[in-house]
N, C-alpha and C. Protein backbone atom coordinates (compact mmCIF):
# COMPACT_ATOMS: atom_id res chain seq x y z
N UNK A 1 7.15 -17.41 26.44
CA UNK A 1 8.28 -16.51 26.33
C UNK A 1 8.75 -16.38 24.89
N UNK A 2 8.62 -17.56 24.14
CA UNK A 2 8.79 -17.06 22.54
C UNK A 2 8.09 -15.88 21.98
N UNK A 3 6.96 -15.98 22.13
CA UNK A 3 6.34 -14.95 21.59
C UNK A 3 6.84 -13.51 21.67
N UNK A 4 7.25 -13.37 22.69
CA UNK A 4 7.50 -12.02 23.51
C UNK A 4 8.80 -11.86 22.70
N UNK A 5 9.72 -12.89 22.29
CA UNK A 5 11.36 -12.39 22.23
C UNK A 5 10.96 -12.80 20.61
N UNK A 6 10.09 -13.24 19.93
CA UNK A 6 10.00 -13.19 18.54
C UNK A 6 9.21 -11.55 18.43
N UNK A 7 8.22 -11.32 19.03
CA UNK A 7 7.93 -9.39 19.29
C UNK A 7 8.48 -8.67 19.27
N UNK A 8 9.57 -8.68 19.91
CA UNK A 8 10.96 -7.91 20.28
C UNK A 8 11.78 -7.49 19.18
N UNK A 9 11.75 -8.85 18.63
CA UNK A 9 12.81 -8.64 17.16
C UNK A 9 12.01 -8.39 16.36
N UNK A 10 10.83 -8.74 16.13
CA UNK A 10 9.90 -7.92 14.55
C UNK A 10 9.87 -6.44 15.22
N UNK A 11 10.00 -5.65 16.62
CA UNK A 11 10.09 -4.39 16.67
C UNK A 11 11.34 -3.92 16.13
N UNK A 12 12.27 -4.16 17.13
CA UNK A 12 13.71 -3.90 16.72
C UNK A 12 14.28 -3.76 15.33
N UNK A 13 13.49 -5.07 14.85
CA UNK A 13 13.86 -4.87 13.33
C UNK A 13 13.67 -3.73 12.29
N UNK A 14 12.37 -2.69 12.93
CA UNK A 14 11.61 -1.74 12.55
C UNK A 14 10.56 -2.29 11.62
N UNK A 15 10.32 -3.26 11.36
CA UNK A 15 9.06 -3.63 11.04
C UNK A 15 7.86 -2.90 11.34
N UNK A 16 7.51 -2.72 12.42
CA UNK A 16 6.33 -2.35 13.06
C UNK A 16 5.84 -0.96 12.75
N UNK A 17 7.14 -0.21 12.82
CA UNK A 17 7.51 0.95 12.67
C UNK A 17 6.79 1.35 11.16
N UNK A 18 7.55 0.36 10.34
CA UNK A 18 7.10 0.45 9.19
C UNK A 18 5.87 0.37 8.42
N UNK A 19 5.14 -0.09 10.04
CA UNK A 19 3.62 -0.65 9.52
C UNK A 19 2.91 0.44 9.77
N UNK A 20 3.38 0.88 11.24
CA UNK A 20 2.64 2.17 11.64
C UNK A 20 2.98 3.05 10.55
N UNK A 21 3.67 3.36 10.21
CA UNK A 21 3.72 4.50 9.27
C UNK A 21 2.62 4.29 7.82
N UNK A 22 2.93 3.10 7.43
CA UNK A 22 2.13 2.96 6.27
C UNK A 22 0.67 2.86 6.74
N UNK A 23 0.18 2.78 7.79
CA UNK A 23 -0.98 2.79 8.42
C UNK A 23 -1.79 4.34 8.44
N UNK A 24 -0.73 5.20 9.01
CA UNK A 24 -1.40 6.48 9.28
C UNK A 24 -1.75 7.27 8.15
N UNK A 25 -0.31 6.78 6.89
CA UNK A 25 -0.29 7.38 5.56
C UNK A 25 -1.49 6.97 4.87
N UNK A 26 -1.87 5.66 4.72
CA UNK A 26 -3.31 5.54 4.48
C UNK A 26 -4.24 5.72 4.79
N UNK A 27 -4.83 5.76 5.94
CA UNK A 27 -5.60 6.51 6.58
C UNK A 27 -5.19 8.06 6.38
N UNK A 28 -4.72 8.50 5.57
CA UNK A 28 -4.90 9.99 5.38
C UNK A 28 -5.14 10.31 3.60
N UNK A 29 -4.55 8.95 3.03
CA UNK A 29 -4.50 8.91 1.67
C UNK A 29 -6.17 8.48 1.44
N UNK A 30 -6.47 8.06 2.63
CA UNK A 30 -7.92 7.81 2.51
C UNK A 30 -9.26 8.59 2.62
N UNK A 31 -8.79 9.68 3.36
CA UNK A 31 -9.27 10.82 3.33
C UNK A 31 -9.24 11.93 2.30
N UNK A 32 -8.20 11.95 2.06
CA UNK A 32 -8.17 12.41 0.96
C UNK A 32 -8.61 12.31 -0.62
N UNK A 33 -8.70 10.96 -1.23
CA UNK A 33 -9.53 10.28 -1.90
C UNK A 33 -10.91 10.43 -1.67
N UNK A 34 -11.35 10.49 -0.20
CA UNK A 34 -12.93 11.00 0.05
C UNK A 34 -13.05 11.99 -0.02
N UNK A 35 -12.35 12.91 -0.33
CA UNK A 35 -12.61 14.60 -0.20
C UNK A 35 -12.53 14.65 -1.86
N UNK A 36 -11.10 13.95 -2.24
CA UNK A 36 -11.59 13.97 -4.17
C UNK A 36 -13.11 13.39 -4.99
N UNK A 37 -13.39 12.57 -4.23
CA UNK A 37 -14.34 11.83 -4.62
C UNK A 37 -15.92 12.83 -4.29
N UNK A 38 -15.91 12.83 -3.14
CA UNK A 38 -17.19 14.28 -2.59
C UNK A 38 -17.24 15.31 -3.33
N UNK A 39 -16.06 15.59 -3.10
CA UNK A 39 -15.80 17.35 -3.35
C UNK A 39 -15.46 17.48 -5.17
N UNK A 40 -14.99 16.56 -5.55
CA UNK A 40 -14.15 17.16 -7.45
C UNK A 40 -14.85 15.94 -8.14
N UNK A 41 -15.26 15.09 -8.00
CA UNK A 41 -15.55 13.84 -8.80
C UNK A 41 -17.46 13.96 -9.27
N UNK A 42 -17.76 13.76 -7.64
CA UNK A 42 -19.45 13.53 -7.38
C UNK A 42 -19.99 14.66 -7.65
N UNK A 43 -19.72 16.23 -7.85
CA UNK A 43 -20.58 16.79 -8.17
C UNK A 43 -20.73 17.36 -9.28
N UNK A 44 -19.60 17.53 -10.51
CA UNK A 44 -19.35 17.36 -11.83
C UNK A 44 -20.59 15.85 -12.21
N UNK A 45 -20.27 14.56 -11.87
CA UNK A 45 -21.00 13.98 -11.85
C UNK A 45 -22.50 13.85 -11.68
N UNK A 46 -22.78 14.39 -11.15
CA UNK A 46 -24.42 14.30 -10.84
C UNK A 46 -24.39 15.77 -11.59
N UNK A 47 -24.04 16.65 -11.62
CA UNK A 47 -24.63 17.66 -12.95
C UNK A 47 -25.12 17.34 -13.99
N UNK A 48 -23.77 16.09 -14.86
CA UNK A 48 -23.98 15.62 -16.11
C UNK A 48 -25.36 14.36 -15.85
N UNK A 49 -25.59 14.27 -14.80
CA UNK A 49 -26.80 12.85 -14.92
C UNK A 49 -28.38 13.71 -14.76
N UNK A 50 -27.67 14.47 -14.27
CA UNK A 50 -29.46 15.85 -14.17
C UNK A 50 -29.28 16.82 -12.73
N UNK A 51 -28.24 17.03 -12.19
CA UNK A 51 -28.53 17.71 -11.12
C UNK A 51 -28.78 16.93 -9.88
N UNK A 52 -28.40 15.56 -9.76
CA UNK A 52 -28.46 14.50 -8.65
C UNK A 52 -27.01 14.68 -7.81
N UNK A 53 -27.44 14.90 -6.24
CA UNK A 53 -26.58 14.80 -5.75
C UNK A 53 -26.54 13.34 -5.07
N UNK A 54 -25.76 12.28 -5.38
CA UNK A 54 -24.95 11.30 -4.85
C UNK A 54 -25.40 10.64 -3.57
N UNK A 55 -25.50 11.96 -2.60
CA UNK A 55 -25.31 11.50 -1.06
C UNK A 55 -26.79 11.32 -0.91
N UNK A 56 -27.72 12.16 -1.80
CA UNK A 56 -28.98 12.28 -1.26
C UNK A 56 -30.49 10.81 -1.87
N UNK A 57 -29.07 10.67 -2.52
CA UNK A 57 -29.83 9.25 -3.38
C UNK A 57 -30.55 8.05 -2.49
N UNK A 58 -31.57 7.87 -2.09
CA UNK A 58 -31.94 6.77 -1.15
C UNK A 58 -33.18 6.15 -1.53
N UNK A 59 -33.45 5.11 -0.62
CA UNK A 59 -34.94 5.06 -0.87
C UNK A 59 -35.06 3.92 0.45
N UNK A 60 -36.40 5.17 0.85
CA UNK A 60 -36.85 4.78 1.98
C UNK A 60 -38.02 3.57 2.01
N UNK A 61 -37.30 2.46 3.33
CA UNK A 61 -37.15 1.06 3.55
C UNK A 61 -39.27 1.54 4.52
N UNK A 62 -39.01 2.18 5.27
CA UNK A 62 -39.90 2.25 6.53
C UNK A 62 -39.42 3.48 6.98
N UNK A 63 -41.15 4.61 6.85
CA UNK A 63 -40.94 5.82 7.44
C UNK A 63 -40.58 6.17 8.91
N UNK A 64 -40.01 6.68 9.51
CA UNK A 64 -40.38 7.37 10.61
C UNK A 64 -41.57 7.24 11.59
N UNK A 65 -41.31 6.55 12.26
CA UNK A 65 -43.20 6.67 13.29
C UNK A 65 -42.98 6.71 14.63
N UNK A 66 -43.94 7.09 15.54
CA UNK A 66 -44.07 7.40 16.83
C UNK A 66 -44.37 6.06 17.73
N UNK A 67 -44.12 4.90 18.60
CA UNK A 67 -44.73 4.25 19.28
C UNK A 67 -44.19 4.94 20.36
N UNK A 68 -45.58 4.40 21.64
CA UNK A 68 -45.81 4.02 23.03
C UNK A 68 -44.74 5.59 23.27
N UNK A 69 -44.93 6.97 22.41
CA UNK A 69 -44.18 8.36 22.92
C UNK A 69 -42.68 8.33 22.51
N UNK A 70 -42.30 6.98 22.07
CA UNK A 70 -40.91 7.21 21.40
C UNK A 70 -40.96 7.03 19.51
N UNK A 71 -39.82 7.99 19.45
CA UNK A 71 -39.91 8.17 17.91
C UNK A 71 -38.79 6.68 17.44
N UNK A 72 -39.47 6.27 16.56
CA UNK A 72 -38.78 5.40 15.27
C UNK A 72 -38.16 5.89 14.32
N UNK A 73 -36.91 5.90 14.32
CA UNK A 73 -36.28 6.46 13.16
C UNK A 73 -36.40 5.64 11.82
N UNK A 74 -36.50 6.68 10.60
CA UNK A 74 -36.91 5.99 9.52
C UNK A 74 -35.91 5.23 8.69
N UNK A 75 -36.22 3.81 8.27
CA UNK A 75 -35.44 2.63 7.97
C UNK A 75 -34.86 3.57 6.16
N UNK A 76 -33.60 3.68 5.97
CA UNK A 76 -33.22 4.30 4.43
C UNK A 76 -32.22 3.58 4.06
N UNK A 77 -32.35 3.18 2.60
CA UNK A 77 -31.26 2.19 2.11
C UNK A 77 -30.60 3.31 1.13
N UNK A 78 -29.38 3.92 1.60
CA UNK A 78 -28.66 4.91 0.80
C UNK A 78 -27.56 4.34 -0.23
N UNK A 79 -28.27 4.13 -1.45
CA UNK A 79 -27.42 3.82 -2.43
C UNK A 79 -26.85 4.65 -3.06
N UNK A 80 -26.92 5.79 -3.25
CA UNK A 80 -26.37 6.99 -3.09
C UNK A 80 -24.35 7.12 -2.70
N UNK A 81 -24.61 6.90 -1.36
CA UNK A 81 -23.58 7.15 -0.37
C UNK A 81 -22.63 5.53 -1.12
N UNK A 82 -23.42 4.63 -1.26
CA UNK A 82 -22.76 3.22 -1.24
C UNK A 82 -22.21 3.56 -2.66
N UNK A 83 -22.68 4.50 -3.82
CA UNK A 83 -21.86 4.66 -5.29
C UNK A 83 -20.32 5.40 -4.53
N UNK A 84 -20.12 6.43 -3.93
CA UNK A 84 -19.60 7.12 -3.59
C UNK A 84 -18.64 6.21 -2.83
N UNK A 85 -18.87 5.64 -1.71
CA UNK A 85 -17.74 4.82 -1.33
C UNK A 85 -17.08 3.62 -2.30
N UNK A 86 -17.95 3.54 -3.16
CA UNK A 86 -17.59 2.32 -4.29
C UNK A 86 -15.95 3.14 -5.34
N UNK A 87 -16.51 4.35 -5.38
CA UNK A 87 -15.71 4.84 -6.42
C UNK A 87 -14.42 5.13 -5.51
N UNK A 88 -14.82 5.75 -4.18
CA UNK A 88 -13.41 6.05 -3.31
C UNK A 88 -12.38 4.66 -3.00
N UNK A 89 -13.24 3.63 -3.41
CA UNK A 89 -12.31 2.17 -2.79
C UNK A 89 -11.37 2.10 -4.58
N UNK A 90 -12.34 2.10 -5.65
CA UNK A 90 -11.64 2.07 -6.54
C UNK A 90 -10.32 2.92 -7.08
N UNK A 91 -10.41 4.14 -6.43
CA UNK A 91 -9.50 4.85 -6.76
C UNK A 91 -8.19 4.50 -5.79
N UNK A 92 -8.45 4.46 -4.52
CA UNK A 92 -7.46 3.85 -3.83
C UNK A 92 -7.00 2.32 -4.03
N UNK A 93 -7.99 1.13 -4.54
CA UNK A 93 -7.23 0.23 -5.18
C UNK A 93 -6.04 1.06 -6.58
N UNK A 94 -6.66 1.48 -7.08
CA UNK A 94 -6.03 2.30 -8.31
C UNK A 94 -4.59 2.50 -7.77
N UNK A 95 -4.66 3.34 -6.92
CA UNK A 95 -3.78 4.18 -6.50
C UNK A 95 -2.72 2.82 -6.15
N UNK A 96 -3.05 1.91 -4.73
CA UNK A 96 -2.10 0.80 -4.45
C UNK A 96 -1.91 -0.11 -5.71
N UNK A 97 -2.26 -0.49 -6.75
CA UNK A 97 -2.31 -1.38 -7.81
C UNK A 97 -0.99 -0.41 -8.33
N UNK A 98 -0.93 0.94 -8.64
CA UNK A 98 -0.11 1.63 -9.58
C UNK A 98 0.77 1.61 -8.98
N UNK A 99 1.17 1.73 -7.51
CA UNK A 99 2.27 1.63 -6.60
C UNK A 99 2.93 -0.16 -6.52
N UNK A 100 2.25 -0.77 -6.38
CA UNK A 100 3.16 -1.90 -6.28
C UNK A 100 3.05 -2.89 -7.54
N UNK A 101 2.81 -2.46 -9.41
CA UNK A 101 2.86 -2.31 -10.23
C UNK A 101 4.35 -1.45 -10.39
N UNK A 102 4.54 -0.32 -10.10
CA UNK A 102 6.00 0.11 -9.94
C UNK A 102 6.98 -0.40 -9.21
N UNK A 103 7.02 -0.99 -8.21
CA UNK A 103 7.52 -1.28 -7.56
C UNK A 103 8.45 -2.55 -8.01
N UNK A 104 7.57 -3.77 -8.36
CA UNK A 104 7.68 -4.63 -8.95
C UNK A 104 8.47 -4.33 -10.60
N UNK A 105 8.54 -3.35 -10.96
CA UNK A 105 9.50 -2.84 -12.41
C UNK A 105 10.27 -2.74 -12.02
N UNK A 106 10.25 -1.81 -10.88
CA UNK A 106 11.78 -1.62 -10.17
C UNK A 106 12.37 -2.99 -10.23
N UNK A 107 12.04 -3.82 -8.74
CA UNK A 107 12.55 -4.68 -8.68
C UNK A 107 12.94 -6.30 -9.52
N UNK A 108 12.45 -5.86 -10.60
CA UNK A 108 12.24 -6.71 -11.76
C UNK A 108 13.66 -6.24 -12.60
N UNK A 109 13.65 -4.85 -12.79
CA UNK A 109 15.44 -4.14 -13.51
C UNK A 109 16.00 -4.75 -12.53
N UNK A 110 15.95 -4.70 -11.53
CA UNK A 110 17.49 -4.88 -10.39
C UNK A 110 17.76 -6.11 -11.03
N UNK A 111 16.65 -7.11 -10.60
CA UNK A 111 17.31 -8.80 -10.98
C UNK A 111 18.06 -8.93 -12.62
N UNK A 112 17.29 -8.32 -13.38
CA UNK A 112 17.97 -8.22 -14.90
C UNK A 112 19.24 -7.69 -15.03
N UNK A 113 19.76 -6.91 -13.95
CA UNK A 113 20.78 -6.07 -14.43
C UNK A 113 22.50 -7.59 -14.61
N UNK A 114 22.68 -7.58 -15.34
CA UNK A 114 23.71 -8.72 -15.03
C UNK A 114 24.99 -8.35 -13.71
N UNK A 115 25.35 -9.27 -12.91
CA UNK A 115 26.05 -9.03 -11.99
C UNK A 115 27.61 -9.55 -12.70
N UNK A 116 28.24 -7.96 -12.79
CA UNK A 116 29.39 -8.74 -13.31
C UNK A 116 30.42 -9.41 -12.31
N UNK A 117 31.39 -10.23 -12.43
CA UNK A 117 32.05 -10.91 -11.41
C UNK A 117 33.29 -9.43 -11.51
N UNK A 118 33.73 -10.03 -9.66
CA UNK A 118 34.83 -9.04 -10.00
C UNK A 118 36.18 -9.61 -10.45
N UNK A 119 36.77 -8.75 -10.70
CA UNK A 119 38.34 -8.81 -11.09
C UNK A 119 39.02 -9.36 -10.63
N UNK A 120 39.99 -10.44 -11.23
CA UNK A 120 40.72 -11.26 -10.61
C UNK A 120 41.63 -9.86 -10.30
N UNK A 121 41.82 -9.65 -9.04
CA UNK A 121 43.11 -8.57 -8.71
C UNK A 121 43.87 -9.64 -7.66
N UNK A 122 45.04 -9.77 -7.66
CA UNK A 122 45.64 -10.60 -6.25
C UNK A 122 46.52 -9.28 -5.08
N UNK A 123 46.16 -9.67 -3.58
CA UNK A 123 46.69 -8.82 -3.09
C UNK A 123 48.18 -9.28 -3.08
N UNK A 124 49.19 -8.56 -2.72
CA UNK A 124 50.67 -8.85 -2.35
C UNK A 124 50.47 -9.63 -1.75
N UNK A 125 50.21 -10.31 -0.58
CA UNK A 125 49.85 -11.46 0.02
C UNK A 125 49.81 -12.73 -1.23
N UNK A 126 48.57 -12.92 -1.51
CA UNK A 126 48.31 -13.42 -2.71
C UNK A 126 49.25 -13.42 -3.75
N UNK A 127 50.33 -12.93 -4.16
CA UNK A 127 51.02 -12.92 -5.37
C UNK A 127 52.54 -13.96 -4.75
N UNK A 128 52.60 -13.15 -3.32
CA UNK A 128 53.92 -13.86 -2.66
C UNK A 128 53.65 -15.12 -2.29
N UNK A 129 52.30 -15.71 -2.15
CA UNK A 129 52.46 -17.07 -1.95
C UNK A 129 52.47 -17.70 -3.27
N UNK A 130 51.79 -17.42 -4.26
CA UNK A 130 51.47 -18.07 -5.95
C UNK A 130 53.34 -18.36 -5.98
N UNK A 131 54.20 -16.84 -6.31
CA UNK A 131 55.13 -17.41 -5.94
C UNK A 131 56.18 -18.54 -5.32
N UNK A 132 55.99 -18.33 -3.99
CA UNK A 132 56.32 -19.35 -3.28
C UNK A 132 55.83 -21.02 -3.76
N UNK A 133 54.57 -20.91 -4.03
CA UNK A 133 53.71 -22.15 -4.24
C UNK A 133 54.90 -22.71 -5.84
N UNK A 134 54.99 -21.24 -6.56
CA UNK A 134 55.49 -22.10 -8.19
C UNK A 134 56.84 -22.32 -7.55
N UNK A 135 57.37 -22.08 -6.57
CA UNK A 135 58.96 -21.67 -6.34
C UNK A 135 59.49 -23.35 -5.94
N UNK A 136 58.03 -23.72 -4.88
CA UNK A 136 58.18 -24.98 -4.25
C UNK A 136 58.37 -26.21 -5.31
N UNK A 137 57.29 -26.22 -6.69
CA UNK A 137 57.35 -26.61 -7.29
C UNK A 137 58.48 -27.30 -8.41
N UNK A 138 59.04 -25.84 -8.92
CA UNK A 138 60.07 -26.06 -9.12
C UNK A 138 61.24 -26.84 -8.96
N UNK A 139 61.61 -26.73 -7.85
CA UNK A 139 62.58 -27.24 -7.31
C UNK A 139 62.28 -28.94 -6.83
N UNK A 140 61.02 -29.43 -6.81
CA UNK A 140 60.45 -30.45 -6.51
C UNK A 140 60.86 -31.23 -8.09
């Protein structure tokens, strides 16, 4: 039963909430990074190296062959595809490194900022007893 009522409160708290969200946002920030990376990065790229496209880069492990009427699909080690996901992980490290790199400035000013104390102000309350308190005195 702990478990369940410690669940409860990491929901309630919106935690979870907070996870899902940062979940879906990445998974879309991730897509997107693969569409920069495919589409604006890799083919500027392989122009300047000779006209190589990226995806098509492989080299085949074991062709294609026929046994006993069924086909064997051919064994391909696509290093190609593996540059391409290499660069999409880097840019999204990039991307989270620059985000919680800011983040951390932020929260680095807050602690610096000096906390000034507040003002001795006394309420009427406060003034009528100081009173009273020197009044007692006095007369003591």
């Amino acid at each position: 039963m702990g478990i369940i009522k410690e669940f409860k409160e990491f929901a309630i708290k919106g935690n979870l909430v907070d996870i899902a969200i940062g979940l879906i946002i990445g998974a879309a920030f991730g897509k997107v990074v693969s569409s920069l990376v495919d589409n604006i990065i890799m083919p500027p790229l392989g122009v300047l190296i000779g006209g190589v496209d990226f995806s098509d880069l492989s080299i085949p492990l074991r062709a294609a062959t026929t046994e006993n009427g069924k086909e064997v699909p051919a064994v391909i080690l696509k290093y190609g595809q593996f540059i391409q996901d290499v660069i999409d992980f880097l840019i999204i490290a990039l991307a989270v490194f620059s985000v919680v790199k800011l983040m951390n400035t932020i929260r680095k000013k807050e602690q610096e900022q000096p906390v000034s104390p507040a003002p001795d102000v006394l309420t009427k309350d406060q003034i009528l007893l100081t009173e009273i308190r020197d009044s007692l005195k006095n007369k003591a």
